[in-house]
C-alpha atoms as a PDB file:
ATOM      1  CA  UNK A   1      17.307  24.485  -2.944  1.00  0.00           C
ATOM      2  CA  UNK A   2      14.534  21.821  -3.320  1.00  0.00           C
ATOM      3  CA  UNK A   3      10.946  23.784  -4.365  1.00  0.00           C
ATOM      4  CA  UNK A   4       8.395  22.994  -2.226  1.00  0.00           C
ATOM      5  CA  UNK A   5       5.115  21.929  -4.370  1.00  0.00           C
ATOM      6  CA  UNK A   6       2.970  22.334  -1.736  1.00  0.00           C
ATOM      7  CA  UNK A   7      -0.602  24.212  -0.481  1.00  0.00           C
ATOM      8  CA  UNK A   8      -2.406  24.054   2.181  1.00  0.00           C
ATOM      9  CA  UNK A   9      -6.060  23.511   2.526  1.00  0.00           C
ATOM     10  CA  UNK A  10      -7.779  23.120   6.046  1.00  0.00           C
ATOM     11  CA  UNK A  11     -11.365  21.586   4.987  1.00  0.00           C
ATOM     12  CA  UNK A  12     -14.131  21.172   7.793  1.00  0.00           C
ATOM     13  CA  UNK A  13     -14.424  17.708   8.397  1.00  0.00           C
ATOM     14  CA  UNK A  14     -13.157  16.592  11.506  1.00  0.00           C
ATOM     15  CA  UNK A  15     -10.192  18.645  12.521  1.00  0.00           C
ATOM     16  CA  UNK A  16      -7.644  17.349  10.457  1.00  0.00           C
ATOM     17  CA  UNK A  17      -5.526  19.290   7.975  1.00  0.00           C
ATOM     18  CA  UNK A  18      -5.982  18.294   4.316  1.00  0.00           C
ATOM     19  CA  UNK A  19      -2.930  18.993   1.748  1.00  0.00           C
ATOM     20  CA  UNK A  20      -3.324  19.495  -1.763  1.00  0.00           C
ATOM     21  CA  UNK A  21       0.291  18.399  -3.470  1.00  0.00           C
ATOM     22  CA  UNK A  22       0.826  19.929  -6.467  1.00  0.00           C
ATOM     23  CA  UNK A  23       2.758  17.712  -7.752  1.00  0.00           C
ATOM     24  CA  UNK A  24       0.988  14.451  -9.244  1.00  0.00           C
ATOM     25  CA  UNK A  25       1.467  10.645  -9.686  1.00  0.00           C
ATOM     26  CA  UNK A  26       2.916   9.821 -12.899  1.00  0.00           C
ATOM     27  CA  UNK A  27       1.479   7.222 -14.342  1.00  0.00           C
ATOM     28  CA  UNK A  28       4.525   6.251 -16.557  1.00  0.00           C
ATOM     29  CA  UNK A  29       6.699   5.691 -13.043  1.00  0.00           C
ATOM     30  CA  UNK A  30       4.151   3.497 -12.009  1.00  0.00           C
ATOM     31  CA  UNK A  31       3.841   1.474 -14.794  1.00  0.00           C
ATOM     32  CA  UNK A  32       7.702   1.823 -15.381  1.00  0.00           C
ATOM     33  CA  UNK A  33       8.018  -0.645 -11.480  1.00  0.00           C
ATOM     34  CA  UNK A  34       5.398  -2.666 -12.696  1.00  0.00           C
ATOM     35  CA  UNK A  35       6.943  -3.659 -15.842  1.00  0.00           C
ATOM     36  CA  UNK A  36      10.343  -4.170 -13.919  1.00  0.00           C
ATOM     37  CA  UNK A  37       8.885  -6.493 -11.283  1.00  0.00           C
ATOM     38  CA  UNK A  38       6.283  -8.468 -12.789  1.00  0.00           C
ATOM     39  CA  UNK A  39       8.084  -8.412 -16.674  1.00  0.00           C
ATOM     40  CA  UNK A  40      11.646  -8.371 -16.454  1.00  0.00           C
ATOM     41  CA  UNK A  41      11.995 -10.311 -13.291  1.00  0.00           C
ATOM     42  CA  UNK A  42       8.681 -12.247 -12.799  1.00  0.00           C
ATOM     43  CA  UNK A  43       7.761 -14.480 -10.507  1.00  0.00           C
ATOM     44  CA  UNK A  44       9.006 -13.622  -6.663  1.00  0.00           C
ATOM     45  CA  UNK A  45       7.737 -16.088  -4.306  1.00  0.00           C
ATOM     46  CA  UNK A  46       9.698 -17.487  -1.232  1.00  0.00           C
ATOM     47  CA  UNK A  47      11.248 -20.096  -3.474  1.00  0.00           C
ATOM     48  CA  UNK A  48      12.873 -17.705  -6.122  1.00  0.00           C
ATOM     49  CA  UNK A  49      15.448 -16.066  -3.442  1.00  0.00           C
ATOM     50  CA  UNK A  50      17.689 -14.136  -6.339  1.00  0.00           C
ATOM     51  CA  UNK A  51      14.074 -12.752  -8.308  1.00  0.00           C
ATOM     52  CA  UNK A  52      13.400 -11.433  -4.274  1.00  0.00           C
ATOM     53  CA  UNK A  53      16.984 -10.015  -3.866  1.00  0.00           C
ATOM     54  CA  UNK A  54      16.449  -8.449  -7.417  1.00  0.00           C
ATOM     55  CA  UNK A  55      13.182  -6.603  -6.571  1.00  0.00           C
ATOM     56  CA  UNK A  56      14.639  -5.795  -2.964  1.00  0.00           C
ATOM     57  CA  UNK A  57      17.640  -4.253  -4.768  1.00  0.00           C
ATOM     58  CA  UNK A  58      15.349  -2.338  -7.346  1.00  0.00           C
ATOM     59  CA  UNK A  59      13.355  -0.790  -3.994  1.00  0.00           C
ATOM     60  CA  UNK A  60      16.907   0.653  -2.487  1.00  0.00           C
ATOM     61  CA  UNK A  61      17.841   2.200  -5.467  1.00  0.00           C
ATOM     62  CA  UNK A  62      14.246   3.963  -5.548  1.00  0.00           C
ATOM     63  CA  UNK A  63      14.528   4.936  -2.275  1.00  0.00           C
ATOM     64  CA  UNK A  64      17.935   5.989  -3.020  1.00  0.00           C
ATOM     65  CA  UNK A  65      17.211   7.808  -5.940  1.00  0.00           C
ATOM     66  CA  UNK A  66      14.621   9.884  -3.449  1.00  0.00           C
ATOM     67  CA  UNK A  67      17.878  10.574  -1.217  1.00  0.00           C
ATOM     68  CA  UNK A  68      16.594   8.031   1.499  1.00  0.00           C
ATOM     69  CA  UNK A  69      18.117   5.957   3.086  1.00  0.00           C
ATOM     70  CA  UNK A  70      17.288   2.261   2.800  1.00  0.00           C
ATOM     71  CA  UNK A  71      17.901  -0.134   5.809  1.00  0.00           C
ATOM     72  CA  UNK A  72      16.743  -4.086   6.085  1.00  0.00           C
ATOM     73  CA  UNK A  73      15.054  -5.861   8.619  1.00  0.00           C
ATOM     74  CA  UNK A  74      16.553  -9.708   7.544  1.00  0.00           C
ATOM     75  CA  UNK A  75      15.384 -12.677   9.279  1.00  0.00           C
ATOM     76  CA  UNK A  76      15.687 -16.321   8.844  1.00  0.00           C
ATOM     77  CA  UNK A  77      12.686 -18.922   7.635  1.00  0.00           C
ATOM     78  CA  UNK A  78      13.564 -22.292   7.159  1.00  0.00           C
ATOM     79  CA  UNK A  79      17.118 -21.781   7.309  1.00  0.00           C
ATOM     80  CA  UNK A  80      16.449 -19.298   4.478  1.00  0.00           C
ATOM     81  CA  UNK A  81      17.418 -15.375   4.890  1.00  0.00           C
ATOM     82  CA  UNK A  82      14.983 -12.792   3.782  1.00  0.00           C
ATOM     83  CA  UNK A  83      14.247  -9.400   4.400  1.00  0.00           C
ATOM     84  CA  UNK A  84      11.904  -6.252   4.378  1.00  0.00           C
ATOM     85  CA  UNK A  85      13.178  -3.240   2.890  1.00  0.00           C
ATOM     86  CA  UNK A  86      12.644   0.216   4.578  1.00  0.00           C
ATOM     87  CA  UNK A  87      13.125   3.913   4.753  1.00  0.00           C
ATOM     88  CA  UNK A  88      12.094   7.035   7.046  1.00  0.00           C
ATOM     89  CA  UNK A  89      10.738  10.611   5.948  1.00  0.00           C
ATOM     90  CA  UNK A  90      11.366  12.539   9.385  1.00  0.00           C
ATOM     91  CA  UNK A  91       8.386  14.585  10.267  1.00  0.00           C
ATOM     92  CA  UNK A  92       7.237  17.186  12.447  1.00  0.00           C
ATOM     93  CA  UNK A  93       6.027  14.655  15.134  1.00  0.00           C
ATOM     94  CA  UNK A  94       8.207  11.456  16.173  1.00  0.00           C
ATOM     95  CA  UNK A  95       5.162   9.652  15.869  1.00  0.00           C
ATOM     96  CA  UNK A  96       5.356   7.157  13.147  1.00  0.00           C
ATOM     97  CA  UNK A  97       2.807   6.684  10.065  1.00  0.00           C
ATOM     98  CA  UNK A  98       3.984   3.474   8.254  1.00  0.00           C
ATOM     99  CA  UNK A  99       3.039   2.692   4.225  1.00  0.00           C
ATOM    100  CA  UNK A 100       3.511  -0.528   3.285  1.00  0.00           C
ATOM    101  CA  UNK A 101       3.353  -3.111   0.202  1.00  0.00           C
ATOM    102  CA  UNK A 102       4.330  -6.953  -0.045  1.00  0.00           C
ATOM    103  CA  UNK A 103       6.979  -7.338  -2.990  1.00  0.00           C
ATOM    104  CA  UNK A 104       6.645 -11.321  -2.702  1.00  0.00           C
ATOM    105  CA  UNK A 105       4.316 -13.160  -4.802  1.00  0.00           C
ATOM    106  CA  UNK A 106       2.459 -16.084  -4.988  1.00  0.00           C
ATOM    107  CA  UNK A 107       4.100 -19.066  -6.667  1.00  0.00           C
ATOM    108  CA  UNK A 108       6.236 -18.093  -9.533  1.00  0.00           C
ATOM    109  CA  UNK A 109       3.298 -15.854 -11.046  1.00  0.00           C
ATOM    110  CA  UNK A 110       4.417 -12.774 -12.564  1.00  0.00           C
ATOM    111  CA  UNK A 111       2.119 -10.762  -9.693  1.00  0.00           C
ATOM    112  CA  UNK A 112       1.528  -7.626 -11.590  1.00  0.00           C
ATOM    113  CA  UNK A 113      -1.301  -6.762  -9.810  1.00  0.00           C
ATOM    114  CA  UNK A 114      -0.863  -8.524  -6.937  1.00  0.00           C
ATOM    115  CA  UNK A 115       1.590  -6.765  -5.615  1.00  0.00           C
ATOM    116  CA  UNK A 116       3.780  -4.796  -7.944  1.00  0.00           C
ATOM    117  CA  UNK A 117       1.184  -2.193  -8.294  1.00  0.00           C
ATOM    118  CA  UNK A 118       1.246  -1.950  -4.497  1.00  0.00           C
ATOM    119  CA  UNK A 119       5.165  -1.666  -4.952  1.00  0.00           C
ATOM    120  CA  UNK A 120       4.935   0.705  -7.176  1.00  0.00           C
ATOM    121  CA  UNK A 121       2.436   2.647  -5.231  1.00  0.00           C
ATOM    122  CA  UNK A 122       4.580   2.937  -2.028  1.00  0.00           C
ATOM    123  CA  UNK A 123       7.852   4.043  -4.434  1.00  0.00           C
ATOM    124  CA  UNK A 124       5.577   6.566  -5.833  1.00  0.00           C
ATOM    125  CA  UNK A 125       4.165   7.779  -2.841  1.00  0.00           C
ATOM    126  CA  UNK A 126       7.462   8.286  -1.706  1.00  0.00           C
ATOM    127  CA  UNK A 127       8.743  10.385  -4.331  1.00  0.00           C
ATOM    128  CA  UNK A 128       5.964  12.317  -3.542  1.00  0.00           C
ATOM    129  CA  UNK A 129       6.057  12.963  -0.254  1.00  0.00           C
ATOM    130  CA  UNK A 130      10.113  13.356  -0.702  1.00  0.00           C
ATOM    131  CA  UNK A 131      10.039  16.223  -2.438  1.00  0.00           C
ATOM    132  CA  UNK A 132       7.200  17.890  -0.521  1.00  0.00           C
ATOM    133  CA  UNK A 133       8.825  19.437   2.090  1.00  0.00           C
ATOM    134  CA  UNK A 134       8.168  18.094   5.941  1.00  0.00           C
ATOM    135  CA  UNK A 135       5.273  15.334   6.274  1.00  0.00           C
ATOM    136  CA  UNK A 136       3.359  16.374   9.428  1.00  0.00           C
ATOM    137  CA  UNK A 137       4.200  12.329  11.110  1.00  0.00           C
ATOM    138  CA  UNK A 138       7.223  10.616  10.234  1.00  0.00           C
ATOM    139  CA  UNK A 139       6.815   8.630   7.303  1.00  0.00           C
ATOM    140  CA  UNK A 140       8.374   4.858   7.139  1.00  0.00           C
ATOM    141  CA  UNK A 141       7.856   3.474   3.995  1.00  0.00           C
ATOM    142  CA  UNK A 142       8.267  -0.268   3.677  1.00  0.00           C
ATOM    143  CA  UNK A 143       8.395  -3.152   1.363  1.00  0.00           C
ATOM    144  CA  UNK A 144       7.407  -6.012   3.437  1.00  0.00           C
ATOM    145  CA  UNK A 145       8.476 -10.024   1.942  1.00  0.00           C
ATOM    146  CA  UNK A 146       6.451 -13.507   2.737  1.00  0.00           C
ATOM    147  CA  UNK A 147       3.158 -12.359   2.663  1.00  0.00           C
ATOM    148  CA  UNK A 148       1.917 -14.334  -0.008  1.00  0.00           C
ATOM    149  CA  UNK A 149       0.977 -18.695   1.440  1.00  0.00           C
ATOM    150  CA  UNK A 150       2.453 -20.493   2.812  1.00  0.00           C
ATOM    151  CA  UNK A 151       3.283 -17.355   5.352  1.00  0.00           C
ATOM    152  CA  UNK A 152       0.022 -15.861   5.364  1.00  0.00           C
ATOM    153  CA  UNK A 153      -1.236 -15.763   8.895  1.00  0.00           C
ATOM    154  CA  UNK A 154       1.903 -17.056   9.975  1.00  0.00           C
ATOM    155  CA  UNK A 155       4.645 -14.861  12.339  1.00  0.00           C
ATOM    156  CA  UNK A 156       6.912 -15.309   9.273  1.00  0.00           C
ATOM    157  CA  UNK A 157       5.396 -12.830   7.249  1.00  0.00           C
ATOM    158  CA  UNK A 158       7.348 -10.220   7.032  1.00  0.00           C
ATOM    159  CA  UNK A 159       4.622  -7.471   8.090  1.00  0.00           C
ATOM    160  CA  UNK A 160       4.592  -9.345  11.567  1.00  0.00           C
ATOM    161  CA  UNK A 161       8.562  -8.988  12.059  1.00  0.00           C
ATOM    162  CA  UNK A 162       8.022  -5.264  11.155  1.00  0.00           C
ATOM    163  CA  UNK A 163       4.920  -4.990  13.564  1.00  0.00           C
ATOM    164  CA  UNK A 164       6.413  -6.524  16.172  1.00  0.00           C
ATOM    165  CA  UNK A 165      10.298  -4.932  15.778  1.00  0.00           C
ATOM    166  CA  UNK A 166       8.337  -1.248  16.432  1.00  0.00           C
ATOM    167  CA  UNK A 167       5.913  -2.732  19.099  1.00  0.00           C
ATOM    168  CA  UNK A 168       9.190  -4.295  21.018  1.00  0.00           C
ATOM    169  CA  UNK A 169      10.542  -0.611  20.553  1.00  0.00           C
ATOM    170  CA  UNK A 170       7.811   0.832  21.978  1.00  0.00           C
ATOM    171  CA  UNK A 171       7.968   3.392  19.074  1.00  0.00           C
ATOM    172  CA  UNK A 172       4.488   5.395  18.581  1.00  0.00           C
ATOM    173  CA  UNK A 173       2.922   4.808  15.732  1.00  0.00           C
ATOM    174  CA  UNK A 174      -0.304   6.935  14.712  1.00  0.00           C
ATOM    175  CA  UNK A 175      -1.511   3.856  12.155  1.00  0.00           C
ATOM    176  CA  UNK A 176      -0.418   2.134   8.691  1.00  0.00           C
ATOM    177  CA  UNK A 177      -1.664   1.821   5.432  1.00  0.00           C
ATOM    178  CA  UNK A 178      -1.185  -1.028   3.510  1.00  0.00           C
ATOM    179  CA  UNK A 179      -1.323  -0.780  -0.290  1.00  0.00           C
ATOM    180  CA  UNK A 180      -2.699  -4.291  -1.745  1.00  0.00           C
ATOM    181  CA  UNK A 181      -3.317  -4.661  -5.194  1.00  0.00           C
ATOM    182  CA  UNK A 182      -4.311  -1.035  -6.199  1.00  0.00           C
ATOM    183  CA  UNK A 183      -4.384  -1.881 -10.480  1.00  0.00           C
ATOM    184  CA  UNK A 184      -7.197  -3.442 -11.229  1.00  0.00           C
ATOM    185  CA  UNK A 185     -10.389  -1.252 -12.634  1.00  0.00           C
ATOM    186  CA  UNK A 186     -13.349  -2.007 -14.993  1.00  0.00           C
ATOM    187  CA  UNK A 187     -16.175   0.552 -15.905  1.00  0.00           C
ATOM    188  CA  UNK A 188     -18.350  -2.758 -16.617  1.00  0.00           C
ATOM    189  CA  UNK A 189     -20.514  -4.449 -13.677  1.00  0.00           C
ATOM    190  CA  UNK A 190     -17.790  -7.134 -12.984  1.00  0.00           C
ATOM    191  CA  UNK A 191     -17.526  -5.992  -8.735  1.00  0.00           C
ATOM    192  CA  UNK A 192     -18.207  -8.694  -6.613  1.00  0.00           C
ATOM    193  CA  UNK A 193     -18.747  -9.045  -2.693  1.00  0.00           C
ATOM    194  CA  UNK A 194     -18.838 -11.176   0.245  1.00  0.00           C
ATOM    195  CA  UNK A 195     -22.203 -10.794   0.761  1.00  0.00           C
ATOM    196  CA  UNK A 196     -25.130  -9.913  -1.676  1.00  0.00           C
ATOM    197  CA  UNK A 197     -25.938  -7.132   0.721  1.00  0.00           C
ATOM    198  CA  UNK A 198     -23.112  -5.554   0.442  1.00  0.00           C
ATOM    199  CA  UNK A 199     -24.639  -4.340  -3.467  1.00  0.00           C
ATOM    200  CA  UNK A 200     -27.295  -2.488  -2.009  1.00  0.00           C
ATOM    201  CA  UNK A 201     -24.477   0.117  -0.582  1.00  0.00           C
ATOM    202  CA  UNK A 202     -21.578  -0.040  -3.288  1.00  0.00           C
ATOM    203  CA  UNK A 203     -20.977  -0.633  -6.587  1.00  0.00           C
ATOM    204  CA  UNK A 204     -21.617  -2.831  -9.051  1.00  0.00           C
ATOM    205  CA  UNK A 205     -18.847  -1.035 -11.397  1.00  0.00           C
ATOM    206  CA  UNK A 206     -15.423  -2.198 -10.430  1.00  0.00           C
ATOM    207  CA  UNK A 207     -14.219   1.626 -10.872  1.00  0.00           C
ATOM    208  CA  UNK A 208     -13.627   2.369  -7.462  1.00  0.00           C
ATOM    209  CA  UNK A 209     -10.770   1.988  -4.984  1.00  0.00           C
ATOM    210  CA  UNK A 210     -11.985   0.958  -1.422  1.00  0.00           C
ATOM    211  CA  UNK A 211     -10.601   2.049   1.904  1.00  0.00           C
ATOM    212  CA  UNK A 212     -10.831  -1.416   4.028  1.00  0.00           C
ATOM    213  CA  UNK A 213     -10.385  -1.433   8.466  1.00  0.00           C
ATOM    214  CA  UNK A 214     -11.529  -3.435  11.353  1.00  0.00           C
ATOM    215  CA  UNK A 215     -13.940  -0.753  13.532  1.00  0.00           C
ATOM    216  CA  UNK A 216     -11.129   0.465  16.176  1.00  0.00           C
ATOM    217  CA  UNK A 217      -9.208   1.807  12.710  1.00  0.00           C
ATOM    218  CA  UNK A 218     -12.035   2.993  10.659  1.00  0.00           C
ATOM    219  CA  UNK A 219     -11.071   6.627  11.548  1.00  0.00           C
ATOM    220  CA  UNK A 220      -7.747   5.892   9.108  1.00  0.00           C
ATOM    221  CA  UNK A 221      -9.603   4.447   6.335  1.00  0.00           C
ATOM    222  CA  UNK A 222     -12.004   7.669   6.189  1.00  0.00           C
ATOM    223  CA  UNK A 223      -9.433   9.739   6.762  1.00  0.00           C
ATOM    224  CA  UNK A 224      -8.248   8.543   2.865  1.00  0.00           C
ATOM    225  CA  UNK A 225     -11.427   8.870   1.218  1.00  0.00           C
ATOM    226  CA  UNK A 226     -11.597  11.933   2.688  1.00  0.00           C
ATOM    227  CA  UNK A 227      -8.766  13.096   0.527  1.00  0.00           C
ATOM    228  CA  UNK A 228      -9.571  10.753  -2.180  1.00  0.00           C
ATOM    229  CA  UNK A 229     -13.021  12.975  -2.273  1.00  0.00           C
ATOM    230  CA  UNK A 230     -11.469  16.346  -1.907  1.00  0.00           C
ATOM    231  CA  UNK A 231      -9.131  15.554  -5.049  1.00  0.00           C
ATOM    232  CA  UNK A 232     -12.191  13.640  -7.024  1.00  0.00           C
ATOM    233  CA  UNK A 233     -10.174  11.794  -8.958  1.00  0.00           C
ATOM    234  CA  UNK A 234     -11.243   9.006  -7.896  1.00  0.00           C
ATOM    235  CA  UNK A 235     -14.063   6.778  -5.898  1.00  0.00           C
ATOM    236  CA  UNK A 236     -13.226   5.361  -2.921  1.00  0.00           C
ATOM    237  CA  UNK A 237     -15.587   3.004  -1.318  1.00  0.00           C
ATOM    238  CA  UNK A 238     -15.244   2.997   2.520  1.00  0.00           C
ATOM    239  CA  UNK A 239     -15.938  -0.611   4.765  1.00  0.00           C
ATOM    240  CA  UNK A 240     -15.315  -0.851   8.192  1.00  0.00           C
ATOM    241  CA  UNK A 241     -16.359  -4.463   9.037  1.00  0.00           C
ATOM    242  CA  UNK A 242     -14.738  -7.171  11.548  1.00  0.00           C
ATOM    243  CA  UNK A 243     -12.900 -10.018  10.319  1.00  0.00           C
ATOM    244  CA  UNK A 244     -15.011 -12.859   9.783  1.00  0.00           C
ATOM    245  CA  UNK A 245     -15.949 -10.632   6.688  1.00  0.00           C
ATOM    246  CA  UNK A 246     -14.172 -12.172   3.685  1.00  0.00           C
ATOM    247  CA  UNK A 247     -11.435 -10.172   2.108  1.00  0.00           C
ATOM    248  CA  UNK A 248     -11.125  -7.372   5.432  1.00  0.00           C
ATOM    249  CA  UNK A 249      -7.846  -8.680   6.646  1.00  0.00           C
ATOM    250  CA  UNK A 250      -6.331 -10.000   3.392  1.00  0.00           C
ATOM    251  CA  UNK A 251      -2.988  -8.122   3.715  1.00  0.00           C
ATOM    252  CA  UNK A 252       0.192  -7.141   5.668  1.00  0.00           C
ATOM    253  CA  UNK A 253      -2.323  -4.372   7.967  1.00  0.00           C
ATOM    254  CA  UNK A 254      -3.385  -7.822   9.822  1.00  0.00           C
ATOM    255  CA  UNK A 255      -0.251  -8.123  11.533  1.00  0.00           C
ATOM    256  CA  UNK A 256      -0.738  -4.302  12.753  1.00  0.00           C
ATOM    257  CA  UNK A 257      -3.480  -4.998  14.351  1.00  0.00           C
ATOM    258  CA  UNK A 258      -2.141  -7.915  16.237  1.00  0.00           C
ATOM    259  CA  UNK A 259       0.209  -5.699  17.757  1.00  0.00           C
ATOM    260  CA  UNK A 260      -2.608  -3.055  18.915  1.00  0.00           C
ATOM    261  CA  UNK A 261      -1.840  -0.254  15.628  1.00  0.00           C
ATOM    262  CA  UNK A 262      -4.305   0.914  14.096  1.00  0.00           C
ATOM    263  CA  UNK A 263      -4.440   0.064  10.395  1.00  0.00           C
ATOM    264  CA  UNK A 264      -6.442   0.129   6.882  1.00  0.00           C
ATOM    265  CA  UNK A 265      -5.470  -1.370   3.794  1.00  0.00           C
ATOM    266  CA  UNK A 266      -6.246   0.458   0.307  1.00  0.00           C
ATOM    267  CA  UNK A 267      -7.394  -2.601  -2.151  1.00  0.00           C
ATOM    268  CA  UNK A 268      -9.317  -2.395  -5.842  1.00  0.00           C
ATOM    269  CA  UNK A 269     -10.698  -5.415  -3.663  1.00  0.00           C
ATOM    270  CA  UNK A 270      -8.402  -8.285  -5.281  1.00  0.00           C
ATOM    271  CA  UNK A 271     -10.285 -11.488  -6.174  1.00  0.00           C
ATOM    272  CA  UNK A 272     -13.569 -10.175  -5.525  1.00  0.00           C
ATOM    273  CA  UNK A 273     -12.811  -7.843  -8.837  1.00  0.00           C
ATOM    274  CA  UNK A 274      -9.949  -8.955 -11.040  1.00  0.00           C
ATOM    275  CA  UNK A 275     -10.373 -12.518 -12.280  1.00  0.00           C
ATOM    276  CA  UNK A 276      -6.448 -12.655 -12.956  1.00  0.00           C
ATOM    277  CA  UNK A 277      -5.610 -12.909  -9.382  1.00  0.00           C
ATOM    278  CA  UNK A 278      -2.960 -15.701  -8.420  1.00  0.00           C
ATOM    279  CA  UNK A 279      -3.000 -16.245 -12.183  1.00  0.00           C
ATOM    280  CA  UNK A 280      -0.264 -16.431 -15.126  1.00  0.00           C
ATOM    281  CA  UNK A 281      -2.967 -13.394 -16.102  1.00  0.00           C
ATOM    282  CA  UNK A 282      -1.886 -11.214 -13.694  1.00  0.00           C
ATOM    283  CA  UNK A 283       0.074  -9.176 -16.006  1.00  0.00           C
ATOM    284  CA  UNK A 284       1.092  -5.823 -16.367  1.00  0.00           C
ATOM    285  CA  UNK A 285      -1.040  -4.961 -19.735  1.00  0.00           C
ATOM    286  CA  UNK A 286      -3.918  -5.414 -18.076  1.00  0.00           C
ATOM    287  CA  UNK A 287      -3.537  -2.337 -15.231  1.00  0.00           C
ATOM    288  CA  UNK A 288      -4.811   0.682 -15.396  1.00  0.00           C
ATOM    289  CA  UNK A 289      -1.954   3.168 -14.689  1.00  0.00           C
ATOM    290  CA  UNK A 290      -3.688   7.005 -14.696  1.00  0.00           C
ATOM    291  CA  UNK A 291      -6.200   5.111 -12.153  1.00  0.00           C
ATOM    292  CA  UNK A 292      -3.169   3.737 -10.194  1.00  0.00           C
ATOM    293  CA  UNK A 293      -1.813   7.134 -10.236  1.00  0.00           C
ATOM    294  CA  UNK A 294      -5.241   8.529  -8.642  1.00  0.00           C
ATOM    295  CA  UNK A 295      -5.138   5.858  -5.899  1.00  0.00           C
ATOM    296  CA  UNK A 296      -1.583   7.275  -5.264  1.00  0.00           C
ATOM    297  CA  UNK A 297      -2.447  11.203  -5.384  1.00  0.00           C
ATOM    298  CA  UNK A 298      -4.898  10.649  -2.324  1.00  0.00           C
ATOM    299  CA  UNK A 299      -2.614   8.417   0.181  1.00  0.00           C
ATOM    300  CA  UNK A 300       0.437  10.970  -0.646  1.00  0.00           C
ATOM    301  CA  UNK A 301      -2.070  13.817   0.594  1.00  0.00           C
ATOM    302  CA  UNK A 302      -3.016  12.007   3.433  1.00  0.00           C
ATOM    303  CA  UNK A 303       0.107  10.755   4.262  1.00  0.00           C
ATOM    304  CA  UNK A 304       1.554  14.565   4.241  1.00  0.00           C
ATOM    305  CA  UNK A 305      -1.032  15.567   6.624  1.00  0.00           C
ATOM    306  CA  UNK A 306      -2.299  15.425  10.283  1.00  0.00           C
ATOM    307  CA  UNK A 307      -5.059  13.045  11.104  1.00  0.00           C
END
């Protein structure tokens, strides 16, 4: 009989039930998907179709191993098939909570940080959950292709075919989280911003993972710091800020919001921190993996509970 690693803590902020998993991110996992995506196969943009099928075949057999069961979404671009990559945790509720990560990069870049580490954050926070007994929302965990240019912004990424195949279903869905680039972290004053105003309210350390909505879905992105807090293993910054901000709706949780879901995405803030990004830098040495594994801790929490 699978043990279930789980208690139960019911904090007073809101109304919402926070869970403490005992169980923990390992660090070595993560780094383990990182190394296979961005090392051994490398670059995985929409031009390299068998690198794509190779890291789409590496995400079944995760979700495999975590007796799920994968299923694609495949659609055709340019006369070219590709495909998201999915599986479902049932919960107590019908409603849906979706966790998401791009697997594509951009040009033929080995994309360690942008997005392996978001790859291997949704396999991780899948084994989690897995093994955690029943999530309080159903759980669909998703690899998502094309979100990297020239599809960004475009109905061909594949976060918009996913958005729009459960809007067209008419499927509830209580929000999504989308993990972007989650590797990056410096203890030195490297953290930049959009504005200069924004460094009067956050950090000038790039030590911190941020929690990034539009207004209507800023209740999500507290609702992680929240946990990220009640665990302290980690900061998490929190911005709630409209679009015309630089950097807000850099990601697959764009396409969410198009459809009317509610959506955050968790970020070490991308360009506006590491200097490697959409670089032959963006390698897996330079990651921070027990940091990684702290980002992961909090979104497994949240994603067990009820928000």
């Amino acid at each position: 009989m699978k043990t279930i690693l789980l208690l139960l803590l019911i904090t007073t902020t809101g109304f919402s039930q926070k869970l403490i998993l005992t169980e923990r991110a390992d660090p070595s996992l993560l780094e383990a998907t990182v190394r296979f995506l961005a090392d051994t196969i490398g670059g995985r943009s929409y031009q390299q179709k068998s690198a794509l099928k190779r890291a789409s075949e590496y995400i079944q057999q995760k979700f495999t191993e975590f007796s799920l069961t994968p299923k694609l979404q495949t659609y055709t671009v340019n006369g070219e098939e590709y495909e998201n990559i999915y599986a479902e945790i049932v919960g107590e509720s019908e409603k849906a909570f979706v966790i998401g990560a791009h697997y594509d990069t951009y040009s033929d870049l080995p994309g360690a940080d942008d997005n392996a580490s978001g790859v291997a954050g949704l396999i991780e926070t899948a084994r989690l959950v897995s093994q955690s007994g029943k999530p309080s929302y159903t759980l669909v965990f998703v690899a998502f292709t094309l979100e990297e240019p020239p599809f960004f912004r475009t109905e061909n990424m594949g976060s918009y075919r996913f958005a729009k195949m459960l809007a067209d279903s008419g499927r509830a869905v209580i929000g999504m989280a989308s993990i972007e680039m989650i590797g990056y972290f410096s203890d030195k004053k490297i953290q930049e911003y959009p504005s200069s105003l924004f460094k009067i309210f956050y950090p000038s350390e790039g030590n911190f993972i941020a929690s990034v909505s539009n207004f209507g879905s800023s209740s999500l992105a507290d609702e992680y710091q929240d946990h990220a807090q009640l665990l302290k293993e980690i900061d998490c910054a929190q911005l709630a800020a409209p679009s015309a901000v630089q950097g807000v709706d850099f990601s697959d949780h764009l396409n969410f919001w198009r459809f009317g879901i509610d959506a955050f995405m968790i970020t070490d803030t991308a360009f506006l921190r590491n200097r490697n990004y959409h670089t032959r830098n963006d390698k897996a040495d330079n990651l921070d993996y027990l940091r990684m594994s702290f980002v992961v801790n909090a979104l497994a929490n949240m994603a067990m509970g009820k928000f």
